[in-house]
Each structure stands twice: as C-alpha cells, then as structure tokens.
C-alpha atoms as a PDB file:
ATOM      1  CA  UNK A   1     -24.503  14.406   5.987  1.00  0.00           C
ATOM      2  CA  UNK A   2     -23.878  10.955   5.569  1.00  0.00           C
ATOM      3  CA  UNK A   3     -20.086  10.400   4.791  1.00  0.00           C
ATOM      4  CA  UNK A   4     -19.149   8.022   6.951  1.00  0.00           C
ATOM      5  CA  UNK A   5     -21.643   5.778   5.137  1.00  0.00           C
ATOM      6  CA  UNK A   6     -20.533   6.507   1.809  1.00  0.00           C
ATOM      7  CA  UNK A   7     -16.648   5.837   3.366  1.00  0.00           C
ATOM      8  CA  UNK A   8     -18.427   2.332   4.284  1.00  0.00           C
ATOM      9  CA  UNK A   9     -19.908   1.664   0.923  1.00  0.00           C
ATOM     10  CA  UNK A  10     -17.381   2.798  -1.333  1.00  0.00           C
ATOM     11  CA  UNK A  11     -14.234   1.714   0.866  1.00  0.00           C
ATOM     12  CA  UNK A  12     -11.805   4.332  -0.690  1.00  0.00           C
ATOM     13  CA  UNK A  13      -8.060   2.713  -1.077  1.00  0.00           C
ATOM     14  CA  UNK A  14      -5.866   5.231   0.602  1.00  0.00           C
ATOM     15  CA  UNK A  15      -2.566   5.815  -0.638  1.00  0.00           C
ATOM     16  CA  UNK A  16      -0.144   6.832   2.428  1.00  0.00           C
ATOM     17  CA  UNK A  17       3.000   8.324   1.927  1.00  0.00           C
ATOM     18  CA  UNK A  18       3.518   8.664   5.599  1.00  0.00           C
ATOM     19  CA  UNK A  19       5.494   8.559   8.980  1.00  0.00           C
ATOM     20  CA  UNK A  20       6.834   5.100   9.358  1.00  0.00           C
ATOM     21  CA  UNK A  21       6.881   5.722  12.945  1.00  0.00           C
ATOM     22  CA  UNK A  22       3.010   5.554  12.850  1.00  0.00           C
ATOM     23  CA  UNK A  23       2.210   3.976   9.327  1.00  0.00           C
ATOM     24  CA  UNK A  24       0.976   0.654  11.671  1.00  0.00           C
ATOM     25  CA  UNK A  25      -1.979   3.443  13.331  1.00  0.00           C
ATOM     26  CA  UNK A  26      -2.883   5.041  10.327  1.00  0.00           C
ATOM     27  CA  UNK A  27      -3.386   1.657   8.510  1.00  0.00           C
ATOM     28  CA  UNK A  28      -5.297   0.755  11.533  1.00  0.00           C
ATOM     29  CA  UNK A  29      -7.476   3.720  11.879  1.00  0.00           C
ATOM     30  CA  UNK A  30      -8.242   3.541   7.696  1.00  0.00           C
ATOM     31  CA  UNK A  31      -9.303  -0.078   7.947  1.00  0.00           C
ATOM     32  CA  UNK A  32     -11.556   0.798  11.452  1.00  0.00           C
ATOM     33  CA  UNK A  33     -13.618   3.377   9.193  1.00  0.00           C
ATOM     34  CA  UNK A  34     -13.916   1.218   6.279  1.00  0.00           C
ATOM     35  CA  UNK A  35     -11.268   2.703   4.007  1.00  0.00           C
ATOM     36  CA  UNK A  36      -8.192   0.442   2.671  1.00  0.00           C
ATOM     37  CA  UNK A  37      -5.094   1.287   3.354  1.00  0.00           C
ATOM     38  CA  UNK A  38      -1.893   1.214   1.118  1.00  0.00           C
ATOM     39  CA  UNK A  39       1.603   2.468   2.307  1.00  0.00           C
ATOM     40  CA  UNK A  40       4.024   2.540  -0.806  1.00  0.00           C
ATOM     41  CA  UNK A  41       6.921   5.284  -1.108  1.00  0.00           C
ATOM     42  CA  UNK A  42       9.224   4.191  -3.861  1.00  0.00           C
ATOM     43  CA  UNK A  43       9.458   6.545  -6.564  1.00  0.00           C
ATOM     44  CA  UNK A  44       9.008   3.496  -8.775  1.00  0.00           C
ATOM     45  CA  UNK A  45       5.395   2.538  -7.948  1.00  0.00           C
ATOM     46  CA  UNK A  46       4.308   5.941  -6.626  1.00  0.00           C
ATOM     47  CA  UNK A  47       2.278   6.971  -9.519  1.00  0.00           C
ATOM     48  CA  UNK A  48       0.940   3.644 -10.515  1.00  0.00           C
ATOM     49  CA  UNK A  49       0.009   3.242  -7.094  1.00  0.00           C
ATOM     50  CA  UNK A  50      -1.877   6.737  -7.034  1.00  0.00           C
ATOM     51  CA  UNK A  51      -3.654   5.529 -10.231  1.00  0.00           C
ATOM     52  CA  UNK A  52      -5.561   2.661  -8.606  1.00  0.00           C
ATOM     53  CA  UNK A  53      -6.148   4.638  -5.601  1.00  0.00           C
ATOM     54  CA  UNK A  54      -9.192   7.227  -4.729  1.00  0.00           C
ATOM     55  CA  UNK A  55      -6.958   9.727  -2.165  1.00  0.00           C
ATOM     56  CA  UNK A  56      -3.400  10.237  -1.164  1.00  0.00           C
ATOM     57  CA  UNK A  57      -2.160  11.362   1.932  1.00  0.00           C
ATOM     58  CA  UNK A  58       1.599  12.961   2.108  1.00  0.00           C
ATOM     59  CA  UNK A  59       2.980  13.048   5.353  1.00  0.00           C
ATOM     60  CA  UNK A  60       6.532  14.551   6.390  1.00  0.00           C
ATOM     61  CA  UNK A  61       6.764  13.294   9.535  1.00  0.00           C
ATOM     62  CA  UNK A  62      10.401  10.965   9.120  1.00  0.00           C
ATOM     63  CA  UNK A  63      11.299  12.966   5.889  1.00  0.00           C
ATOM     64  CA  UNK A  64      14.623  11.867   3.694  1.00  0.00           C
ATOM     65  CA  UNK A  65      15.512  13.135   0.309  1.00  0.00           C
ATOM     66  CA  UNK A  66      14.521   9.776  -1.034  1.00  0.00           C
ATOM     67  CA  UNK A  67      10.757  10.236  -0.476  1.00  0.00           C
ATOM     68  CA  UNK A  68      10.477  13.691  -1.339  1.00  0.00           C
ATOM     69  CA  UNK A  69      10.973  13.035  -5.110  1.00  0.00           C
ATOM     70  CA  UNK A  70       8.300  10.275  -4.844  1.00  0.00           C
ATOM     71  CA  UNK A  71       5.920  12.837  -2.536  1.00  0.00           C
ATOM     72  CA  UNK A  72       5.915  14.838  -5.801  1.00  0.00           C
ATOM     73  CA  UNK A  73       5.685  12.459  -8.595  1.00  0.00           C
ATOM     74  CA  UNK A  74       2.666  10.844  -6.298  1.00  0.00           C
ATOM     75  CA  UNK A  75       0.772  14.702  -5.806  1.00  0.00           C
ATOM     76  CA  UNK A  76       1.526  15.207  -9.395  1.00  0.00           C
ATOM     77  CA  UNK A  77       0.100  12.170 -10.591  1.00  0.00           C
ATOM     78  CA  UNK A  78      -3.308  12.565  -8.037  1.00  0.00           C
ATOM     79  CA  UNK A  79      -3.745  15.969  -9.590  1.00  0.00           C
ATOM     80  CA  UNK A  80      -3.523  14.639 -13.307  1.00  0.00           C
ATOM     81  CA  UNK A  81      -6.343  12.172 -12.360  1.00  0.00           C
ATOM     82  CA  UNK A  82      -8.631  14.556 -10.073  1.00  0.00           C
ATOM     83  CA  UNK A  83      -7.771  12.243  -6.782  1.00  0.00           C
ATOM     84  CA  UNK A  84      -7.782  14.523  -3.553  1.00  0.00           C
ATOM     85  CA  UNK A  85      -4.296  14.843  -1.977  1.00  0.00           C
ATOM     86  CA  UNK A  86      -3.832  15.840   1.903  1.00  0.00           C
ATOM     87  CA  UNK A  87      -0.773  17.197   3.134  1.00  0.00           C
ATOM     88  CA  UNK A  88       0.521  17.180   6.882  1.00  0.00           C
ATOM     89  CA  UNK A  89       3.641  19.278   7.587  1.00  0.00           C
ATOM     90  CA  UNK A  90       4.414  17.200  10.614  1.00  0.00           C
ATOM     91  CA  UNK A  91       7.653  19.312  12.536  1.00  0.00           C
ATOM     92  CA  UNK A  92       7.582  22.061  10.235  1.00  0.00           C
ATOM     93  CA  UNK A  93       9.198  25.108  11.717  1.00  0.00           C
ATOM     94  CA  UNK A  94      11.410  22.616  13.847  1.00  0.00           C
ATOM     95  CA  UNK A  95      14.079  22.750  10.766  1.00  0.00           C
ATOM     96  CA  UNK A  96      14.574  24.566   7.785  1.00  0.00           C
ATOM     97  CA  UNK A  97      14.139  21.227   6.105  1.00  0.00           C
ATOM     98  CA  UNK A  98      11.200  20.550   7.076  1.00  0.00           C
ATOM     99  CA  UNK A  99       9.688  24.069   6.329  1.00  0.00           C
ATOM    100  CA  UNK A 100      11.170  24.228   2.956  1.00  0.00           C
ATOM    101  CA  UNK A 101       9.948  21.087   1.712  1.00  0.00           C
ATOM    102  CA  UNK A 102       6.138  21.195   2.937  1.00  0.00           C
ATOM    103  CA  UNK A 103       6.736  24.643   0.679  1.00  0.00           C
ATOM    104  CA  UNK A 104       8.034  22.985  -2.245  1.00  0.00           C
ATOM    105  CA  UNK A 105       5.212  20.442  -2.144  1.00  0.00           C
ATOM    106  CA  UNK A 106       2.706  22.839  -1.873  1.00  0.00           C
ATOM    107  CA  UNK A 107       3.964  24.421  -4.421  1.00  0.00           C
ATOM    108  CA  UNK A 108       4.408  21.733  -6.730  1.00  0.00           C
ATOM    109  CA  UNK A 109       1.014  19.786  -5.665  1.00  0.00           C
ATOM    110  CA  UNK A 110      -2.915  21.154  -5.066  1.00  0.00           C
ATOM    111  CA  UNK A 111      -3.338  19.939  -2.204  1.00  0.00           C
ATOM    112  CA  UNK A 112      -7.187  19.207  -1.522  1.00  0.00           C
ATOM    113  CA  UNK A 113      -6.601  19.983   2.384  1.00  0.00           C
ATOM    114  CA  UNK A 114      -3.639  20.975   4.394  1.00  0.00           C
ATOM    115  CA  UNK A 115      -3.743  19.595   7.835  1.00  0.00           C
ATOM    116  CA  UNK A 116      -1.730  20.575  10.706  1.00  0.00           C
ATOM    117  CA  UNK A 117      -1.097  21.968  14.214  1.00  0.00           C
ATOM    118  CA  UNK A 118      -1.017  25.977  14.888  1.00  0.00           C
ATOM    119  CA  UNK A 119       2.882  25.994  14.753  1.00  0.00           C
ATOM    120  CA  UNK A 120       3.014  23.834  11.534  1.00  0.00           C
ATOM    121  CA  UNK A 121       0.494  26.219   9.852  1.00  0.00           C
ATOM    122  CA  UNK A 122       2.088  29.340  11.522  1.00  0.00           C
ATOM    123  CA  UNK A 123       5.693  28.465  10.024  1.00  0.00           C
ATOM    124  CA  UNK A 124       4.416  27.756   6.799  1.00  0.00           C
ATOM    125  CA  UNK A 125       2.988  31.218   6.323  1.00  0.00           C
ATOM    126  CA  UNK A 126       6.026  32.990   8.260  1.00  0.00           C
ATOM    127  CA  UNK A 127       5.412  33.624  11.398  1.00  0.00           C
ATOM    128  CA  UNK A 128       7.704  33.050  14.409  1.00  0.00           C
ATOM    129  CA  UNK A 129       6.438  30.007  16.276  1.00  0.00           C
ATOM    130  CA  UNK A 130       8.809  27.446  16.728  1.00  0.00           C
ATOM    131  CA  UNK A 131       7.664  23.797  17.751  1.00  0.00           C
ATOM    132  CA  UNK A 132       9.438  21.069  19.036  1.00  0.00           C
ATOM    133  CA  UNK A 133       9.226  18.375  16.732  1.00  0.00           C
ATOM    134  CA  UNK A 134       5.944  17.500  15.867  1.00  0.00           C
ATOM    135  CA  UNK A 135       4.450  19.414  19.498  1.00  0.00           C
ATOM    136  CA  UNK A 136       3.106  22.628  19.595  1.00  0.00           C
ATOM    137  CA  UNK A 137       5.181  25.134  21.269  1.00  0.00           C
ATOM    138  CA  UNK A 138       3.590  27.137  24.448  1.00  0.00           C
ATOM    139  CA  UNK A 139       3.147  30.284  22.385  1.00  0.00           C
ATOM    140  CA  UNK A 140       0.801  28.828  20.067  1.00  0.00           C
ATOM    141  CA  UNK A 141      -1.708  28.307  23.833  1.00  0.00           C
ATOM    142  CA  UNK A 142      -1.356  32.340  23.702  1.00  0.00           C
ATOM    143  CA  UNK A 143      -3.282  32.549  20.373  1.00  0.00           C
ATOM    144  CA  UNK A 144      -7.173  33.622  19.967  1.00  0.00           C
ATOM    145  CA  UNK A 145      -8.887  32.347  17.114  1.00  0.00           C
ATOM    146  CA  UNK A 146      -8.786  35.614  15.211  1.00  0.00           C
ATOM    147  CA  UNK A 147      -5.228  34.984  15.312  1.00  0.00           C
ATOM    148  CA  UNK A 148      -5.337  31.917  14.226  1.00  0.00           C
ATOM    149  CA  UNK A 149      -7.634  32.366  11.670  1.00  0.00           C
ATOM    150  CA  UNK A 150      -5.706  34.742   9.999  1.00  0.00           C
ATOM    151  CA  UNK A 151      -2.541  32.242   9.811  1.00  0.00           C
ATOM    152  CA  UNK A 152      -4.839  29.467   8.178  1.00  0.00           C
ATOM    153  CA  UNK A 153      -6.440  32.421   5.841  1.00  0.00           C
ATOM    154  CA  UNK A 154      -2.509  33.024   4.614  1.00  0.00           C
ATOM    155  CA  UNK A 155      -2.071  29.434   3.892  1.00  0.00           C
ATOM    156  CA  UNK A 156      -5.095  29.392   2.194  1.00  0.00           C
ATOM    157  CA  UNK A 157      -4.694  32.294  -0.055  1.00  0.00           C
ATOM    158  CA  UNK A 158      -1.050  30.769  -0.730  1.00  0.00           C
ATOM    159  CA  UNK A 159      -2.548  26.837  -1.583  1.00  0.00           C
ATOM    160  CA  UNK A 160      -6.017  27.184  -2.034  1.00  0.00           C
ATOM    161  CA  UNK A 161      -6.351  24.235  -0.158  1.00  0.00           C
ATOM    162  CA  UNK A 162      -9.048  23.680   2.542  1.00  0.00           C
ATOM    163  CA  UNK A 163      -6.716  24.428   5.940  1.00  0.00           C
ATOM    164  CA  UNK A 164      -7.355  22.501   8.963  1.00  0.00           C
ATOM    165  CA  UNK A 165      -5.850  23.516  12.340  1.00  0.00           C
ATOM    166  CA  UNK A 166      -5.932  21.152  14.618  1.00  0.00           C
ATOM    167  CA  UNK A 167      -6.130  22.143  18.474  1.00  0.00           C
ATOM    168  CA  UNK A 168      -7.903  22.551  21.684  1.00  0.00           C
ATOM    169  CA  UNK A 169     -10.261  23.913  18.955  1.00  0.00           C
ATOM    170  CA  UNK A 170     -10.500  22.743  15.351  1.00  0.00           C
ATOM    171  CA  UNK A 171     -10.512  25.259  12.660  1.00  0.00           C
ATOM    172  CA  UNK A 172     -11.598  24.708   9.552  1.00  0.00           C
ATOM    173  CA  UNK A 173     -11.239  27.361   6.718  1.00  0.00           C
ATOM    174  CA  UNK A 174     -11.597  27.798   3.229  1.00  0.00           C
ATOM    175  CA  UNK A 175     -11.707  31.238   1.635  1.00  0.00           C
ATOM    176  CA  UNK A 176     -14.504  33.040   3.325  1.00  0.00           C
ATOM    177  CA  UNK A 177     -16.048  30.049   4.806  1.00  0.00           C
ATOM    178  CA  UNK A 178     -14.760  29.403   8.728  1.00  0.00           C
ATOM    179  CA  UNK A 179     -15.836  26.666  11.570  1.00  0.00           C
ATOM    180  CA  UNK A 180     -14.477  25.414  14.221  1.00  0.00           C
ATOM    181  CA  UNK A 181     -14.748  22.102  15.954  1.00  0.00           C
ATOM    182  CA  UNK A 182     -15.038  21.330  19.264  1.00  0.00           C
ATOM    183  CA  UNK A 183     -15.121  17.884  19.921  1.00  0.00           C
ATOM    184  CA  UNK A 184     -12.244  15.901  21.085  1.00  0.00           C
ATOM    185  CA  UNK A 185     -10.232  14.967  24.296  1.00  0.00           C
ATOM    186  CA  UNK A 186      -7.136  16.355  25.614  1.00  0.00           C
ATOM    187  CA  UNK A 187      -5.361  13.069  25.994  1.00  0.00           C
ATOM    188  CA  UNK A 188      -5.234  12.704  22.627  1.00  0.00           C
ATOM    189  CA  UNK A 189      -2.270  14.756  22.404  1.00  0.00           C
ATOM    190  CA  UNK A 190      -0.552  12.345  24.479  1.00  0.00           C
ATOM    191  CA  UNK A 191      -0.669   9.380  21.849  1.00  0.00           C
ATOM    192  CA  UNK A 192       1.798   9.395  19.407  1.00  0.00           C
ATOM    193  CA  UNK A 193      -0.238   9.255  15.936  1.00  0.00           C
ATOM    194  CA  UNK A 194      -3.233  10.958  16.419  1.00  0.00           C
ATOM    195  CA  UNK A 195      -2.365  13.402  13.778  1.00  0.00           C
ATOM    196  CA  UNK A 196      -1.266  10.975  11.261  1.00  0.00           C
ATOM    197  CA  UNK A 197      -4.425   9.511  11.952  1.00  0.00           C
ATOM    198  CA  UNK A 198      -6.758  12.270  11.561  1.00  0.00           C
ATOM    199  CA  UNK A 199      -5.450  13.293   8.606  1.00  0.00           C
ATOM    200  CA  UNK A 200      -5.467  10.130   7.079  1.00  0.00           C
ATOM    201  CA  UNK A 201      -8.970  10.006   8.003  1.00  0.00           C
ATOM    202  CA  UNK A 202      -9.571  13.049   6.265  1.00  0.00           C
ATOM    203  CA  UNK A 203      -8.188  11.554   3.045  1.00  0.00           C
ATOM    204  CA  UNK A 204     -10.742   9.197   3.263  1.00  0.00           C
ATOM    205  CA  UNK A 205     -13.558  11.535   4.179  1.00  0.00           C
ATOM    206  CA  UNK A 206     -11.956  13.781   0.684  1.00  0.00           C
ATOM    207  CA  UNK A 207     -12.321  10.982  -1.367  1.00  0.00           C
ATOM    208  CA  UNK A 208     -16.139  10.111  -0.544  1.00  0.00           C
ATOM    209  CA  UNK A 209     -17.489  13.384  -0.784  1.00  0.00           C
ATOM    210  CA  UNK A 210     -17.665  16.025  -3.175  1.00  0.00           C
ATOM    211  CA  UNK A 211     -17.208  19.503  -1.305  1.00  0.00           C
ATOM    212  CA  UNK A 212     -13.865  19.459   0.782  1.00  0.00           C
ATOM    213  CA  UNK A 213     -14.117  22.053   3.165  1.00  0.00           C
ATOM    214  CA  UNK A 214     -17.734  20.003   4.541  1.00  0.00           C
ATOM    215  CA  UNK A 215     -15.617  16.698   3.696  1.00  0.00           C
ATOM    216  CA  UNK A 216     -12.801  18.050   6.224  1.00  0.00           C
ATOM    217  CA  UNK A 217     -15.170  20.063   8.901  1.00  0.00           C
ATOM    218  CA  UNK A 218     -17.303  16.391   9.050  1.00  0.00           C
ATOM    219  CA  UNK A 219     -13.771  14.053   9.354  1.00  0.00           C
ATOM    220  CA  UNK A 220     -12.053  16.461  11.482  1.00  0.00           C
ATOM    221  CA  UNK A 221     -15.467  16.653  13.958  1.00  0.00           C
ATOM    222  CA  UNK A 222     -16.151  12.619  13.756  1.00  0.00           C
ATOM    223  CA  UNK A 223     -12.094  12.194  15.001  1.00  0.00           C
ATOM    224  CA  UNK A 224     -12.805  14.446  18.004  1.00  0.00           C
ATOM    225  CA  UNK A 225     -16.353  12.575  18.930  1.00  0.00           C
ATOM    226  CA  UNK A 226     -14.333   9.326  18.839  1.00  0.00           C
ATOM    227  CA  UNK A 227     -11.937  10.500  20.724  1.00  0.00           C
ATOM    228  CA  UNK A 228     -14.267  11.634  23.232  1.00  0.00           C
ATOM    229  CA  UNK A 229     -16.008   8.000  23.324  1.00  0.00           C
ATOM    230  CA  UNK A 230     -12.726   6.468  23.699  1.00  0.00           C
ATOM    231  CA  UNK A 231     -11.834   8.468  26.627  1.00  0.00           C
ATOM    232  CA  UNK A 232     -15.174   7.173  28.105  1.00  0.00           C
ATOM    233  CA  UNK A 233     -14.272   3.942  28.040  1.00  0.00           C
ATOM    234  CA  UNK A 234     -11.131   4.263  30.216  1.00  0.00           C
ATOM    235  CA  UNK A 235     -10.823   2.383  33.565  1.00  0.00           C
ATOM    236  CA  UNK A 236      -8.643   3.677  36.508  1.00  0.00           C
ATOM    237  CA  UNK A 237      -5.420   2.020  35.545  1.00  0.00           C
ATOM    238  CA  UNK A 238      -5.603   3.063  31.351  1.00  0.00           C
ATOM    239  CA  UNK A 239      -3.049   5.109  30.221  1.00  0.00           C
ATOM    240  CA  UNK A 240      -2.361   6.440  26.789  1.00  0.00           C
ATOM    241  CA  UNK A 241      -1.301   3.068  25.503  1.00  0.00           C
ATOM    242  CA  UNK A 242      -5.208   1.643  26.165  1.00  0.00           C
ATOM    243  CA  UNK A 243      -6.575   4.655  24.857  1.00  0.00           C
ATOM    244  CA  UNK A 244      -4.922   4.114  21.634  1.00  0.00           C
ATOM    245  CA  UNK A 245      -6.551   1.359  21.327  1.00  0.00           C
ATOM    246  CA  UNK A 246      -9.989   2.283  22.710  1.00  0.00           C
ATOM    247  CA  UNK A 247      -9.513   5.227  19.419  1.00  0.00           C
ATOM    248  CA  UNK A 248      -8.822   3.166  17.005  1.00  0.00           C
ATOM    249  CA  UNK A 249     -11.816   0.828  18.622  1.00  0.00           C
ATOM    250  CA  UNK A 250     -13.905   3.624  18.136  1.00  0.00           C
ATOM    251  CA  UNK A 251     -13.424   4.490  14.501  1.00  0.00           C
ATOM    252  CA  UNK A 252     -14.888   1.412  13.603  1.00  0.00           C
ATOM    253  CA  UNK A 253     -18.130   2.419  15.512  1.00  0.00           C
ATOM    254  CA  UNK A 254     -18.185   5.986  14.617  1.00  0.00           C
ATOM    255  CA  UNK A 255     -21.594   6.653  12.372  1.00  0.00           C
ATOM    256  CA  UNK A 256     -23.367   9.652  10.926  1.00  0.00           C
ATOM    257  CA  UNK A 257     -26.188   9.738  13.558  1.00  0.00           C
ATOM    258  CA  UNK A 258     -23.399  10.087  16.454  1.00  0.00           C
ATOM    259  CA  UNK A 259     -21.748  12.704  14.376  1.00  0.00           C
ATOM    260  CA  UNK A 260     -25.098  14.949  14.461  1.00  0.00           C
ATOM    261  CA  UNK A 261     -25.977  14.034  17.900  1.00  0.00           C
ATOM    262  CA  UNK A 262     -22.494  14.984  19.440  1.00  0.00           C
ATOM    263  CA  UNK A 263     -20.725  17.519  17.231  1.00  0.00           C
ATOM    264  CA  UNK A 264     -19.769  20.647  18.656  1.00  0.00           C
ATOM    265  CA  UNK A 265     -19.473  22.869  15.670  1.00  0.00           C
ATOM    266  CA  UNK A 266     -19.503  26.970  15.141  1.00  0.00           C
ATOM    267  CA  UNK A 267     -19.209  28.635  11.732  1.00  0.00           C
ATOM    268  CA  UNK A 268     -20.186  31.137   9.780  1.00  0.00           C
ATOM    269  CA  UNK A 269     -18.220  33.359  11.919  1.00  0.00           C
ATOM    270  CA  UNK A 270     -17.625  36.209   9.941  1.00  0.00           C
ATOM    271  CA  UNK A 271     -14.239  36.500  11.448  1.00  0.00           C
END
C-alpha cells in the first residue's frame, strides 16, 4: 500500500474538533505527515468548515455542552458530503457524561472509525471497566484478545464503524475482518497526546484511501513503527518530554517502504 504517499500528495485538510489540552500535538503530528490541520469548534463555522475539509476528527477529551452541539452539526454535515469522520471517546466510562455523549454521537453520526483504548471501547458497549480519565484501568491488562475482540465486535455491530483498540496490541476490526498490530513502544503511553495523535492520523490516513478498515490497520501500524524509531533515538538523559518530540520528528519521516519492512501485523484470525 502506498498511503502515506497519497497523504503526501493530496495533503488532506483535517478538521479537528479536539482536546485543547493536546490540539498543539495533533496539529503538529498532521502537518509532520503531510496533512493540514484545522482546529475550529464553534457551532457557527462547524459545517462550513467540514465543507472545505476532506476528514473530521471528533474528540471528547475536554468535553462541555458547548461543543457537543457543534460535534453533531460537524458529523452531520461530513456524512451529507461523504467526508470520513473519526471518533475518540477519550475518558469514557470515567463519567456518565462522557459515556452518554460518545453514545449520542454515535448515534447521531457514521462514524468512518471509532478509535479508542480497551476501557473506552469496553464502556461503550456495557461492560464494567472503569478507567481513570483517559488511562486504562488494570483490569483491561487481564483481557485476551478473544475478549477483546468481542467488545470491539459489539461496537461494531452497534456503529458499523471500523473499531480500533489501541493497546499493548492494536486491534483492528470490522465485521468479520480482524488484525492486530504490533508495532509500537511502551513509553508512548507515558506522553500525554499520543492518542489524540493517532487518531488524528487516522483521519488523515481515512481521507486518502478508499477502504477504511486497510486505511485504519495501515495508520494505526505506521504510528506504532514511528514510535518505535523514536524510541531509538533516545539518549540516556531523554525522558518523555524528548520523546515527544523525537514522535512527532518521526512522522515526518515515516514512508510506505518502512511500513512494509517493519510492520508487525496478524489477521485473518478467524477469532
């Protein structure tokens, strides 16, 4: 596959309706793999924005009432044109709030992909794990991937939206089709971000090819492989602070032939 060069060609303009807490990353990280950026939340521009735009990304990570209305109108307007739409439920099974609005979105919006951790995704299809704020709880370590299969199969049968479960492993699932990824670094956990960022990467990998589940399982494995190259590059006094830096570095040097000489990928389970 060669997405990362169409990403480069076309330079997709990314609509972000996002965590201001890491909107500064996620521009960051778009502009590194050759996507543009846009972070606009005010129900008065949200669907003109959208119109001029090739993907949206919806994330609830500092969610008010204020930008819910626009996280609608936005999704509503993306699926009246065709543009893909990601969602990330940042935190949700941390509040009711949280968990009742990445409901109401989904069902409002069609949502192209749904990205999130195992407790995000579990809480979203009812199931008792709780996280603590945007982390993953302990229990959700406990979980084998038939387990967690069958949570991102729920979400899928309730969305239809390619479900991406982001973890030590990386699934990837839509319908019948599974894979899971296993690239990536364990210190990425410890940068704020690198959620936001992956799946506004995957909004830009949605909007430059044409099947989203291979759109999703390519983003989702190029994230881990720079992660992995970032975490080479650290000297003995680098902390999570450089290798935020060194992962955003590495985004802009990311290409297809890397990809397919580094991924770590199963599917076709048959789970």
């Amino acid at each position: 596959m060669e997405i990362l060069s169409q990403i480069r060609l076309l330079k997709p303009l990314v609509h972000c309706i996002t965590n201001y807490v890491t909107a500064n990353d996620v521009a960051n990280a778009l502009i590194s793999l050759g996507a543009s950026p846009v972070m606009a939340d005010d129900e008065k521009e949200v669907e003109e924005m959208v119109s001029i735009s090739n993907a949206l990304v919806i994330n609830i990570g500092t969610l008010n009432e204020r930008t819910i209305t626009s996280m609608i109108k936005a999704g509503k307007k993306a699926n009246e044109l065709n543009i893909p739409v990601v969602l990330d439920p940042v935190g949700a099974g941390a509040t009711t709030f949280r968990t009742q609005t990445a409901l109401k979105l989904i069902e409002n919006i069609k949502f192209s992909i749904i990205r999130g951790n195992v407790s995000e995704i579990s809480a979203l299809v009812g199931e008792d794990i709780k996280s603590r704020g945007v982390d993953t709880s302990n229990d959700s370590a406990e979980l084998g991937l038939e387990e967690i299969v069958k949570r991102a199969s729920a979400l899928w049968q309730l969305s239809k939206s390619v479900v991406v479960v982001s973890g030590k492993m990386d699934v990837v699932l839509e319908g019948n089709n599974v894979a899971v990824g296993e690239n990536g670094h364990e210190i990425m956990t410890k940068v704020t971000g690198s959620g936001c960022m992956l799946s506004a990467a995957l909004a830009a990998f949605a909007a430059s090819g044409e099947d989203m589940f291979q759109a999703a399982l390519y983003g989702v494995l190029s994230f881990g492989i720079c992660g992995e190259m970032a975490n080479d590059l650290m000297k003995n006094r680098d902390a999570n602070a450089s290798y935020r830096n060194y992962l955003i570095n590495e985004l802009s040097n990311i290409d297809d032939s890397t990809v397919e000489l580094r991924k770590m990928v199963r599917s076709n389970l048959g789970i």
